[in-house]
C-alpha atoms as a PDB file:
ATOM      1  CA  UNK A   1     -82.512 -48.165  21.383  1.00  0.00           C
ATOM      2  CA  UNK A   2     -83.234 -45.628  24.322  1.00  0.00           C
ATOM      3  CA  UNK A   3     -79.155 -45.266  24.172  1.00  0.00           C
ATOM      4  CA  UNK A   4     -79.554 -44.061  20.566  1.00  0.00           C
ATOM      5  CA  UNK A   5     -82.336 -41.647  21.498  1.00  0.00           C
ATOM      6  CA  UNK A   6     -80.422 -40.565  24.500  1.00  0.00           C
ATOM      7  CA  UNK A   7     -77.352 -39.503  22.283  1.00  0.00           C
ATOM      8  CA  UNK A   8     -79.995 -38.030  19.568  1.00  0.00           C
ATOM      9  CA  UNK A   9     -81.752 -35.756  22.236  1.00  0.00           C
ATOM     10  CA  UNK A  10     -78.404 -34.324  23.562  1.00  0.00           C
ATOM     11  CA  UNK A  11     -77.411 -33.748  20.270  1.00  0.00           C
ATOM     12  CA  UNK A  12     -79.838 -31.702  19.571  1.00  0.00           C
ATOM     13  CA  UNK A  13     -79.982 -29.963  22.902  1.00  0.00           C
ATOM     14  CA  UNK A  14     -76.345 -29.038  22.463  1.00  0.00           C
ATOM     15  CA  UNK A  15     -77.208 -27.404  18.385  1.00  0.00           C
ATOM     16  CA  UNK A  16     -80.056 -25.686  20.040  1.00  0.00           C
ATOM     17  CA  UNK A  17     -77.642 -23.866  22.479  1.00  0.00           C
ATOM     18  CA  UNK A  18     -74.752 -23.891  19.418  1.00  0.00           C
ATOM     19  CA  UNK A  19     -77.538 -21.652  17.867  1.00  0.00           C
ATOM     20  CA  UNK A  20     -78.757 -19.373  20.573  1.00  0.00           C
ATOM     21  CA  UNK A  21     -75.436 -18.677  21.427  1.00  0.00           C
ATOM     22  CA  UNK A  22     -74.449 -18.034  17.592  1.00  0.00           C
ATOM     23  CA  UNK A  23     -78.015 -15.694  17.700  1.00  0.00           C
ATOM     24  CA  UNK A  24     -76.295 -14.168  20.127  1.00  0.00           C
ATOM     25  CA  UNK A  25     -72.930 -12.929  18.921  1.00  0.00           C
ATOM     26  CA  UNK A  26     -74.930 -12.377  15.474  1.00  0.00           C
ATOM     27  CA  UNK A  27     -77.202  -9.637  17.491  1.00  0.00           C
ATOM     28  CA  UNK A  28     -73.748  -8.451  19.097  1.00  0.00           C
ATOM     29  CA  UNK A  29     -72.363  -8.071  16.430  1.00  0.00           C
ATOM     30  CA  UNK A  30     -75.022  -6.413  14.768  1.00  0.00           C
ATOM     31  CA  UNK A  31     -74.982  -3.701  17.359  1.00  0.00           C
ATOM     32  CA  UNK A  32     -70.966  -3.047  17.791  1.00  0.00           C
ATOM     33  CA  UNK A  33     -71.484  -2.496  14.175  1.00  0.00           C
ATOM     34  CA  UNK A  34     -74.266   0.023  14.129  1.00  0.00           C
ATOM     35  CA  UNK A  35     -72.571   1.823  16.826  1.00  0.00           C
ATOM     36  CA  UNK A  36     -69.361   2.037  14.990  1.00  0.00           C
ATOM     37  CA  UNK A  37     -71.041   3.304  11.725  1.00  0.00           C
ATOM     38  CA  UNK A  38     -73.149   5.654  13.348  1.00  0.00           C
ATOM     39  CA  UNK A  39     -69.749   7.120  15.719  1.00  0.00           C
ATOM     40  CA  UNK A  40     -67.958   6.950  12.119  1.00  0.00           C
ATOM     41  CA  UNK A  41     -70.814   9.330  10.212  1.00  0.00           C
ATOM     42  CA  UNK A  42     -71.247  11.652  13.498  1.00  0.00           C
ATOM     43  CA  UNK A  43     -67.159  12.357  12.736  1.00  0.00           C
ATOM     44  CA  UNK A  44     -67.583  12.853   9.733  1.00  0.00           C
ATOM     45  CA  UNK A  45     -70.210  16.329  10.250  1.00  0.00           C
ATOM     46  CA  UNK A  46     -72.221  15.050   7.302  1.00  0.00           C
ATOM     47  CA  UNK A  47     -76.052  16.703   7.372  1.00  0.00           C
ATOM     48  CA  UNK A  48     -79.174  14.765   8.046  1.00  0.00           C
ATOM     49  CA  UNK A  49     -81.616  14.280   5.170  1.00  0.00           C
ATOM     50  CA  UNK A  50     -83.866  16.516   6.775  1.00  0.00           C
ATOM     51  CA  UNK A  51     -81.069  19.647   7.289  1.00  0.00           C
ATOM     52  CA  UNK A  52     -80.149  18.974   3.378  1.00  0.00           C
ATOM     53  CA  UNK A  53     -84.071  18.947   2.499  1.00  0.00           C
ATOM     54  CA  UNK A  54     -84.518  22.349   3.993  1.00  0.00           C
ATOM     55  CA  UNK A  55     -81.259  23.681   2.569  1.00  0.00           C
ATOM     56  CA  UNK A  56     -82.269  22.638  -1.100  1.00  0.00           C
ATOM     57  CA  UNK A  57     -86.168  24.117  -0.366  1.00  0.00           C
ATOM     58  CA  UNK A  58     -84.805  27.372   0.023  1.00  0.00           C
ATOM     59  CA  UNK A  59     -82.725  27.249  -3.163  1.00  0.00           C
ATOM     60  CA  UNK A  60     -85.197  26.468  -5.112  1.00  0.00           C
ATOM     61  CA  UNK A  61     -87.381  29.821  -3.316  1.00  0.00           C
ATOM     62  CA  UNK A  62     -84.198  31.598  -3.494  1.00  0.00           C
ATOM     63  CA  UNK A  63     -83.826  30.881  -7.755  1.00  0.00           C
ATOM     64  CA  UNK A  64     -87.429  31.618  -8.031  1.00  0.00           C
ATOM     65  CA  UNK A  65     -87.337  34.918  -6.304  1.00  0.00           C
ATOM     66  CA  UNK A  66     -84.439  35.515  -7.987  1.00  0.00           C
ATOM     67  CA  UNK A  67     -85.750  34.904 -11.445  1.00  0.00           C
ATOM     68  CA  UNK A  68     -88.942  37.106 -10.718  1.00  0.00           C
ATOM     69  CA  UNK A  69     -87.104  39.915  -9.673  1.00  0.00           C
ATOM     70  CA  UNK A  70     -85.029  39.717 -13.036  1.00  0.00           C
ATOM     71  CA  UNK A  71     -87.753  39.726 -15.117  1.00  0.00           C
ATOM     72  CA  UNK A  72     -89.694  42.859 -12.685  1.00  0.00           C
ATOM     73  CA  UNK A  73     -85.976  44.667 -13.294  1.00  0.00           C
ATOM     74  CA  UNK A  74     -85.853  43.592 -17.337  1.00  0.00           C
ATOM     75  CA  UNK A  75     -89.269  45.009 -17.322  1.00  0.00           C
ATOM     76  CA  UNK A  76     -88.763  48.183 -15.777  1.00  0.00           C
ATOM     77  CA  UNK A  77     -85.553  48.793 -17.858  1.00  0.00           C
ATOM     78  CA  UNK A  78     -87.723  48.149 -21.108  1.00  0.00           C
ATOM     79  CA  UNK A  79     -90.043  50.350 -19.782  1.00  0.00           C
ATOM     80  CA  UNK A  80     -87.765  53.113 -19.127  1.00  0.00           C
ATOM     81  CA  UNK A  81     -86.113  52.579 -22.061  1.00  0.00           C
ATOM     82  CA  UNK A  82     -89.112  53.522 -24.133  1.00  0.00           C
ATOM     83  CA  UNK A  83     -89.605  56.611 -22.517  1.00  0.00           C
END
């Protein structure tokens, strides 16, 4: 009987090592990856979210300015066309 717990305790000594090491290579993995993707993207001169944030904020000021000083301009040209 103590035989048969013997063999059942190593057993499961030797999974719980199987598994840390497994954890491991998982978390190695994990990381080699990352640092791939991140080398891959850094290569590839594509702009943070914040950099294309700030780009499309002053679009949208540049269209509005834009489209007030058209109508100031169509106004003054009415204007001067009635005179």
């Amino acid at each position: 009987m103590t035989t048969q717990n013997k063999f059942f305790d190593d057993m499961s000594k030797l999974m719980t090592n199987a598994m840390g090491v497994a954890q491991g290579a998982r978390t190695e993995a994990e990381t080699a990856m990352k640092g791939w993707v991140d080398r891959w993207l850094a290569d590839r001169d594509f702009v943070t979210r914040e950099e294309f944030e700030a780009v499309r904020e002053m679009a949208i000021k540049a269209r509005t300015e834009n489209s007030e000083l058209k109508a100031r301009l169509d106004a003054l040209e009415a204007e001067k066309r009635q005179d």
